[in-house]
PDB file of N, CA and C in Angstrom:
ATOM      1  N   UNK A   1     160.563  30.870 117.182  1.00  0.00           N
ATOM      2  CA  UNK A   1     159.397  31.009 118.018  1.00  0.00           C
ATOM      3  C   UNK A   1     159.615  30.278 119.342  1.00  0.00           C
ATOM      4  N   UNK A   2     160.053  28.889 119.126  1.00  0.00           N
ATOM      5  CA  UNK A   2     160.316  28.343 120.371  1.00  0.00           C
ATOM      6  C   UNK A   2     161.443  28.985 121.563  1.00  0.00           C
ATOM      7  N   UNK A   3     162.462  29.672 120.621  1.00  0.00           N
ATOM      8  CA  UNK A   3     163.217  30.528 121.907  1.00  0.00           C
ATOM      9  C   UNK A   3     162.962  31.762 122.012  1.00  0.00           C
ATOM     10  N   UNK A   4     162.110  32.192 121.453  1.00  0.00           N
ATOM     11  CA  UNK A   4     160.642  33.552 121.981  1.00  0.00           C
ATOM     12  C   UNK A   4     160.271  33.043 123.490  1.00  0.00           C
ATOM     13  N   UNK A   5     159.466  31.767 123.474  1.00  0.00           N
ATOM     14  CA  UNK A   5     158.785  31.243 124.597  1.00  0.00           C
ATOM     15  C   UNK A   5     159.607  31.336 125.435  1.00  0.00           C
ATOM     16  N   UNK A   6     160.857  30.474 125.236  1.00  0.00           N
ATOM     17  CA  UNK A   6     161.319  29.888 126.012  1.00  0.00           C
ATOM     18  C   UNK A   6     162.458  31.072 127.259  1.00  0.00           C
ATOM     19  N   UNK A   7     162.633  32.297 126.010  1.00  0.00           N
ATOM     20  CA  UNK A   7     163.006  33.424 126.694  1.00  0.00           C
ATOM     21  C   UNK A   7     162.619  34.309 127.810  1.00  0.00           C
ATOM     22  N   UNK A   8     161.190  33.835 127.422  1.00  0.00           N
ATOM     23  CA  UNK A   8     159.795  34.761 127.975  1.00  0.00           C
ATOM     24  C   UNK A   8     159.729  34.050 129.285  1.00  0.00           C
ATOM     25  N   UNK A   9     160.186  32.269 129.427  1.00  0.00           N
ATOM     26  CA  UNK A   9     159.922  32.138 130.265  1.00  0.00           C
ATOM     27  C   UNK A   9     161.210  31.557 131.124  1.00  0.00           C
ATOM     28  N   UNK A  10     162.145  32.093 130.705  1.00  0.00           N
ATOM     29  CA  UNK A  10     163.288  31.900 131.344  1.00  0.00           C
ATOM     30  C   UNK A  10     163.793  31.003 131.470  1.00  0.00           C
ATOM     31  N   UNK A  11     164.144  29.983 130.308  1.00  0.00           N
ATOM     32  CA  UNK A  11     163.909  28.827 130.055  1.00  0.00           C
ATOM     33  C   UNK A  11     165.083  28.096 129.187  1.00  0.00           C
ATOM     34  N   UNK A  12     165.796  27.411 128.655  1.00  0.00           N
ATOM     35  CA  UNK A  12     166.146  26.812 127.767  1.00  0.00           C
ATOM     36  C   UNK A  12     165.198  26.481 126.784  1.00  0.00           C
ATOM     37  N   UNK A  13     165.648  26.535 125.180  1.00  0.00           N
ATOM     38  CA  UNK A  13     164.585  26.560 124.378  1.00  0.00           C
ATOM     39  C   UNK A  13     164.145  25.113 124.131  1.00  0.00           C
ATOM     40  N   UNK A  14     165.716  23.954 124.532  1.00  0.00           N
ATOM     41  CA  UNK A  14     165.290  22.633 124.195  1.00  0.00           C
ATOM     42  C   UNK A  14     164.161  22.612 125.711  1.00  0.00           C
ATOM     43  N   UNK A  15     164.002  22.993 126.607  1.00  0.00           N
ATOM     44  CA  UNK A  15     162.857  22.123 127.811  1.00  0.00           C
ATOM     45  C   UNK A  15     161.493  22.661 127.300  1.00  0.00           C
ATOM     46  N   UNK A  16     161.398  23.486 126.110  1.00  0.00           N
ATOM     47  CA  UNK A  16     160.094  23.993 125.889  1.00  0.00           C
ATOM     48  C   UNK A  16     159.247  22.663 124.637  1.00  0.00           C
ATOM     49  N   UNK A  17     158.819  21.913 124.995  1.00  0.00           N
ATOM     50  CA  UNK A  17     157.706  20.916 124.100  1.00  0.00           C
ATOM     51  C   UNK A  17     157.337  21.870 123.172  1.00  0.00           C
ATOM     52  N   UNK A  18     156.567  21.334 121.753  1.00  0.00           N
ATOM     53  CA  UNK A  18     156.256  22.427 120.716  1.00  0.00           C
ATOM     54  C   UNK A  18     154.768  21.966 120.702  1.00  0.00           C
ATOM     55  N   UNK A  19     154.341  21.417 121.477  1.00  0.00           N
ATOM     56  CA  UNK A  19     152.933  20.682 121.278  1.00  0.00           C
ATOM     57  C   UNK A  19     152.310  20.645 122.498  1.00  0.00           C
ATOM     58  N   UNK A  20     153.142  21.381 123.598  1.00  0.00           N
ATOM     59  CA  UNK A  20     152.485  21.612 125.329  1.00  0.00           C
ATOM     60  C   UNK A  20     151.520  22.630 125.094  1.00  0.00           C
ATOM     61  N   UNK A  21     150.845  22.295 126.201  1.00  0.00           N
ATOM     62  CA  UNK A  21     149.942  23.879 125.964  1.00  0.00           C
ATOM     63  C   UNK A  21     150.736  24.690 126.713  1.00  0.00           C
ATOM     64  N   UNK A  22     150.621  25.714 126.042  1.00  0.00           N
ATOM     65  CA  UNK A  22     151.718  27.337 126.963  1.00  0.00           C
ATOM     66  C   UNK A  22     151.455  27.765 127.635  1.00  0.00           C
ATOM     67  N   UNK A  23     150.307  27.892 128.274  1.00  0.00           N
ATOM     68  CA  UNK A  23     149.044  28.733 129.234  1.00  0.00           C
ATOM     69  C   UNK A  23     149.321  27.973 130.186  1.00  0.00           C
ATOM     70  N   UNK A  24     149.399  26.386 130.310  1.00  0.00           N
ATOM     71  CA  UNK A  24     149.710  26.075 131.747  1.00  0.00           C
ATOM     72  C   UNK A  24     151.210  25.666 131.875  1.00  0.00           C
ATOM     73  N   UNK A  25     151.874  26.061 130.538  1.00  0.00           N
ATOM     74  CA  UNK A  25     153.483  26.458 131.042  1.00  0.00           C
ATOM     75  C   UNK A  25     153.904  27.412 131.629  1.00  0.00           C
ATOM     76  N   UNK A  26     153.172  28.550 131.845  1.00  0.00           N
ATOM     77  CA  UNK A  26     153.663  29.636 133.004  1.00  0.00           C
ATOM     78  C   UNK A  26     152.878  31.207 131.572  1.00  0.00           C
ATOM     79  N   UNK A  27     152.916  30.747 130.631  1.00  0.00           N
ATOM     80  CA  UNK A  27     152.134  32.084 129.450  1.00  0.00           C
ATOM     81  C   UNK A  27     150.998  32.689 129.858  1.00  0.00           C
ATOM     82  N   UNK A  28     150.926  33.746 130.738  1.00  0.00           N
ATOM     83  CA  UNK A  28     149.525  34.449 131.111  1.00  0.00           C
ATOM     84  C   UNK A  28     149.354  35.628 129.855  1.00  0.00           C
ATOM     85  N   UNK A  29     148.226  36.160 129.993  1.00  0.00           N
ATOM     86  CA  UNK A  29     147.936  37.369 129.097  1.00  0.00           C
ATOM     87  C   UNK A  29     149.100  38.061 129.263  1.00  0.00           C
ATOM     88  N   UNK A  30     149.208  38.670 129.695  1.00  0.00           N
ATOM     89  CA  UNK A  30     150.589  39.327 129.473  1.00  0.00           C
ATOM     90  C   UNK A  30     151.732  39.034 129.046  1.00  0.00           C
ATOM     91  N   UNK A  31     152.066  37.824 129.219  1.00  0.00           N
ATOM     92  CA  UNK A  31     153.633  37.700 128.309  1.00  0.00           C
ATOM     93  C   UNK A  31     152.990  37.351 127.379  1.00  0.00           C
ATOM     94  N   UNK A  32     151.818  36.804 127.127  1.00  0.00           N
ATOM     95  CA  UNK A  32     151.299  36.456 125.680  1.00  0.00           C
ATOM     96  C   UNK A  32     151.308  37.654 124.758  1.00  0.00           C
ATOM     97  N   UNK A  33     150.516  39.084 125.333  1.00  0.00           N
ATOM     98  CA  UNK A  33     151.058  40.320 124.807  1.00  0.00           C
ATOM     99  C   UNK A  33     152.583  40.415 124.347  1.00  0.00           C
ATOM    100  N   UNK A  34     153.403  40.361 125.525  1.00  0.00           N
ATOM    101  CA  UNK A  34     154.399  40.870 125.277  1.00  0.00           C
ATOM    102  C   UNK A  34     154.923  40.450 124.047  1.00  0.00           C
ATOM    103  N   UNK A  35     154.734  38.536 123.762  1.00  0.00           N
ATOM    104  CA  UNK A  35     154.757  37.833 122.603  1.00  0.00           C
ATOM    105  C   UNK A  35     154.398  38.772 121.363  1.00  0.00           C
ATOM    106  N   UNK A  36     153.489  39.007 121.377  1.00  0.00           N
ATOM    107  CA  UNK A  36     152.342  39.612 120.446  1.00  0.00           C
ATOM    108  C   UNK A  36     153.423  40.677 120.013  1.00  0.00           C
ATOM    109  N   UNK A  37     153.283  41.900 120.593  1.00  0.00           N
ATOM    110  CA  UNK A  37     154.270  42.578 120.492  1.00  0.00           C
ATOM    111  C   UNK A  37     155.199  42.642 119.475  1.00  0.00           C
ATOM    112  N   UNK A  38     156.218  41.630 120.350  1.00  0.00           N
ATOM    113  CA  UNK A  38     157.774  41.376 119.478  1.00  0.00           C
ATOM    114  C   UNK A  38     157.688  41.369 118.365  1.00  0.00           C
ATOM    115  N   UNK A  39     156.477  40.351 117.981  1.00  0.00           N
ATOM    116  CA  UNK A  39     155.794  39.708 116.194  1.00  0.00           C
ATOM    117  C   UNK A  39     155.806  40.768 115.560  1.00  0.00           C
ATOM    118  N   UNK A  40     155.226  41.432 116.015  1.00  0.00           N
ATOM    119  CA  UNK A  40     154.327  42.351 115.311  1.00  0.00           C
ATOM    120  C   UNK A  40     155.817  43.454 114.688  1.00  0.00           C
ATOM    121  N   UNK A  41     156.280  43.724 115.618  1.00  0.00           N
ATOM    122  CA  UNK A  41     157.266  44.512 115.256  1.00  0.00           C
ATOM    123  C   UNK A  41     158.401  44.018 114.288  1.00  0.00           C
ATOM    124  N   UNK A  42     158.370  42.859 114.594  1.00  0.00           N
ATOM    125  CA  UNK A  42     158.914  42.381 113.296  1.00  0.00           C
ATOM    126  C   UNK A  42     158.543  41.977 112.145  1.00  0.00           C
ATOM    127  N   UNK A  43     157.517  42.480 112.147  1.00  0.00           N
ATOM    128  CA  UNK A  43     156.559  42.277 110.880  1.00  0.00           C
ATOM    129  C   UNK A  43     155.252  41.555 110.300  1.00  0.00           C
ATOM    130  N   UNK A  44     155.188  40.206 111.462  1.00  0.00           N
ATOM    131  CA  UNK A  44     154.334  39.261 111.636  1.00  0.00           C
ATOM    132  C   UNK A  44     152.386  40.074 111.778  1.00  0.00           C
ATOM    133  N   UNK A  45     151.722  39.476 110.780  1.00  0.00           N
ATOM    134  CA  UNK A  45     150.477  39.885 111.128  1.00  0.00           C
ATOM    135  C   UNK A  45     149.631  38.876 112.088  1.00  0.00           C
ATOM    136  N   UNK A  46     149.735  38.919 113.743  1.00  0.00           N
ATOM    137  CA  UNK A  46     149.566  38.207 114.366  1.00  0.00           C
ATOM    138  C   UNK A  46     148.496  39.176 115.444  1.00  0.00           C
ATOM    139  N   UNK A  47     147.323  38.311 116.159  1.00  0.00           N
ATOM    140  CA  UNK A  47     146.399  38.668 116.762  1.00  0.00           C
ATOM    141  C   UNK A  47     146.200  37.739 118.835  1.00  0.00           C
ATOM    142  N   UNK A  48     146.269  38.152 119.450  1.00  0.00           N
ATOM    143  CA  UNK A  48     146.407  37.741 120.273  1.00  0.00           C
ATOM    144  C   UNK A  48     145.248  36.489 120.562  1.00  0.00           C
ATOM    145  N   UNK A  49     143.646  37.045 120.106  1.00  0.00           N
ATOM    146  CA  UNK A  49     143.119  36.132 120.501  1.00  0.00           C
ATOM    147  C   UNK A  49     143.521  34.575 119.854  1.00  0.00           C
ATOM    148  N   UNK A  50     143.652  34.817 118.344  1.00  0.00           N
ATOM    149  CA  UNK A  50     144.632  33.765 117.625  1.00  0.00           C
ATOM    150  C   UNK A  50     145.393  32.744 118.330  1.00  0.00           C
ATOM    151  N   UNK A  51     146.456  33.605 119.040  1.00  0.00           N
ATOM    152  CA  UNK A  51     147.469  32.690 120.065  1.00  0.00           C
ATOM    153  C   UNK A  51     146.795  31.885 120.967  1.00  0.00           C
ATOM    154  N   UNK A  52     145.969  32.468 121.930  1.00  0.00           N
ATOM    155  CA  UNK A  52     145.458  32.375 122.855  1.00  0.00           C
ATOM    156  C   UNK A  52     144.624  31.170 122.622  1.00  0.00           C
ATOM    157  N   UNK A  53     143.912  31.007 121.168  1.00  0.00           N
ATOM    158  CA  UNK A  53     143.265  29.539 121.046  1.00  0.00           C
ATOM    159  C   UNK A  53     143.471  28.257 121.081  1.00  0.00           C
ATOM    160  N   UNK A  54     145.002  28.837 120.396  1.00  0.00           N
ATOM    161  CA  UNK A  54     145.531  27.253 120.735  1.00  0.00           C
ATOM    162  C   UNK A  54     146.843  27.620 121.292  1.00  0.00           C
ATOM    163  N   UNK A  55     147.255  27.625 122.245  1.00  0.00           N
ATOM    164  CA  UNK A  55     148.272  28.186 122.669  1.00  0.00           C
ATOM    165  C   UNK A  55     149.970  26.920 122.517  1.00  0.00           C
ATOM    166  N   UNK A  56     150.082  26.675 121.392  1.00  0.00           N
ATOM    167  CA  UNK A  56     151.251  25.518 121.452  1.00  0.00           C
ATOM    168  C   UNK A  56     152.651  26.478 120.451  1.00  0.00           C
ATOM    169  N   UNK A  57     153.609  26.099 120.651  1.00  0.00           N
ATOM    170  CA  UNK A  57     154.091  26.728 119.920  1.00  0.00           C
ATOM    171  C   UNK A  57     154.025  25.921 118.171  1.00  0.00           C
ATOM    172  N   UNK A  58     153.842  24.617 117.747  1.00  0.00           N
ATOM    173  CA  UNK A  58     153.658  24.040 116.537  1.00  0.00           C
ATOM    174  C   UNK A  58     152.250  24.955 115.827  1.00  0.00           C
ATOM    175  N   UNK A  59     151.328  25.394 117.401  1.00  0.00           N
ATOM    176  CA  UNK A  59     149.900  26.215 116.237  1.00  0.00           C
ATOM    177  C   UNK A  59     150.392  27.584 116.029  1.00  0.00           C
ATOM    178  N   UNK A  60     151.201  27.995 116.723  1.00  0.00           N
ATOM    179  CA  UNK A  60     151.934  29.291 116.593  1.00  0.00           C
ATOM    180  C   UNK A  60     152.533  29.973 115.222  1.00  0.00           C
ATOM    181  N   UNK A  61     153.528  28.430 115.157  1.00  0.00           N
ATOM    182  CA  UNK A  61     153.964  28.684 113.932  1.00  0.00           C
ATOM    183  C   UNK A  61     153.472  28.500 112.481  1.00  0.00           C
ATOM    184  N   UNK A  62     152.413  27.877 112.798  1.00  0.00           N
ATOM    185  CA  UNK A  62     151.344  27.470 111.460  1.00  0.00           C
ATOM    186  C   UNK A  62     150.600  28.960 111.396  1.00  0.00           C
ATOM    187  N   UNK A  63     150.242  29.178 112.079  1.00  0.00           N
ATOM    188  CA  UNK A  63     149.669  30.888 112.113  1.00  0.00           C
ATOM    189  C   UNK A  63     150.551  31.771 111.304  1.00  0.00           C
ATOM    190  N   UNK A  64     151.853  31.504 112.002  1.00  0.00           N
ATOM    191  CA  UNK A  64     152.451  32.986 111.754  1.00  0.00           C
ATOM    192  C   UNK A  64     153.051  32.242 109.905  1.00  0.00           C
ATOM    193  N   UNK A  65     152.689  31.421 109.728  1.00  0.00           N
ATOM    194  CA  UNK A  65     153.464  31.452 108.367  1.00  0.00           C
ATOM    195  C   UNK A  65     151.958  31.210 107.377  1.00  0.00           C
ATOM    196  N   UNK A  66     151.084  31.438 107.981  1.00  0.00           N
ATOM    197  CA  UNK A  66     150.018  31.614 107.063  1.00  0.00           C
ATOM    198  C   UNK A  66     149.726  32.999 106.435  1.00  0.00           C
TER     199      UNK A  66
END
């Protein structure tokens, strides 16, 4: 998940914090979609507004493994 983000944002995956908020790391609706997306296609039952609440990647991954 963290080198999802960190892809998305052109990034190295170690400079991405797992506990930053993502929204004011550069994550607008749209790459948040695009996020959404990827999940989904790989199988993940994931919802955007979900992400969007807490936008960290540590709540990310508590989501997606629930």
């Amino acid at each position: 998940m963290r080198a999802d983000v960190a892809r998305l944002l052109a990034e190295p995956a170690e400079s991405v914090d797992v506990d930053e908020n993502l929204l004011d790391r550069g994550v607008d609706s749209v790459r948040l979609m695009s996020l959404v997306e990827t999940w989904r296609r790989d199988g993940a039952a994931v919802d955007f507004a979900d992400l969007a609440e807490e936008p960290t990647v540590t709540a990310w991954t508590a989501l997606l493994r629930s």
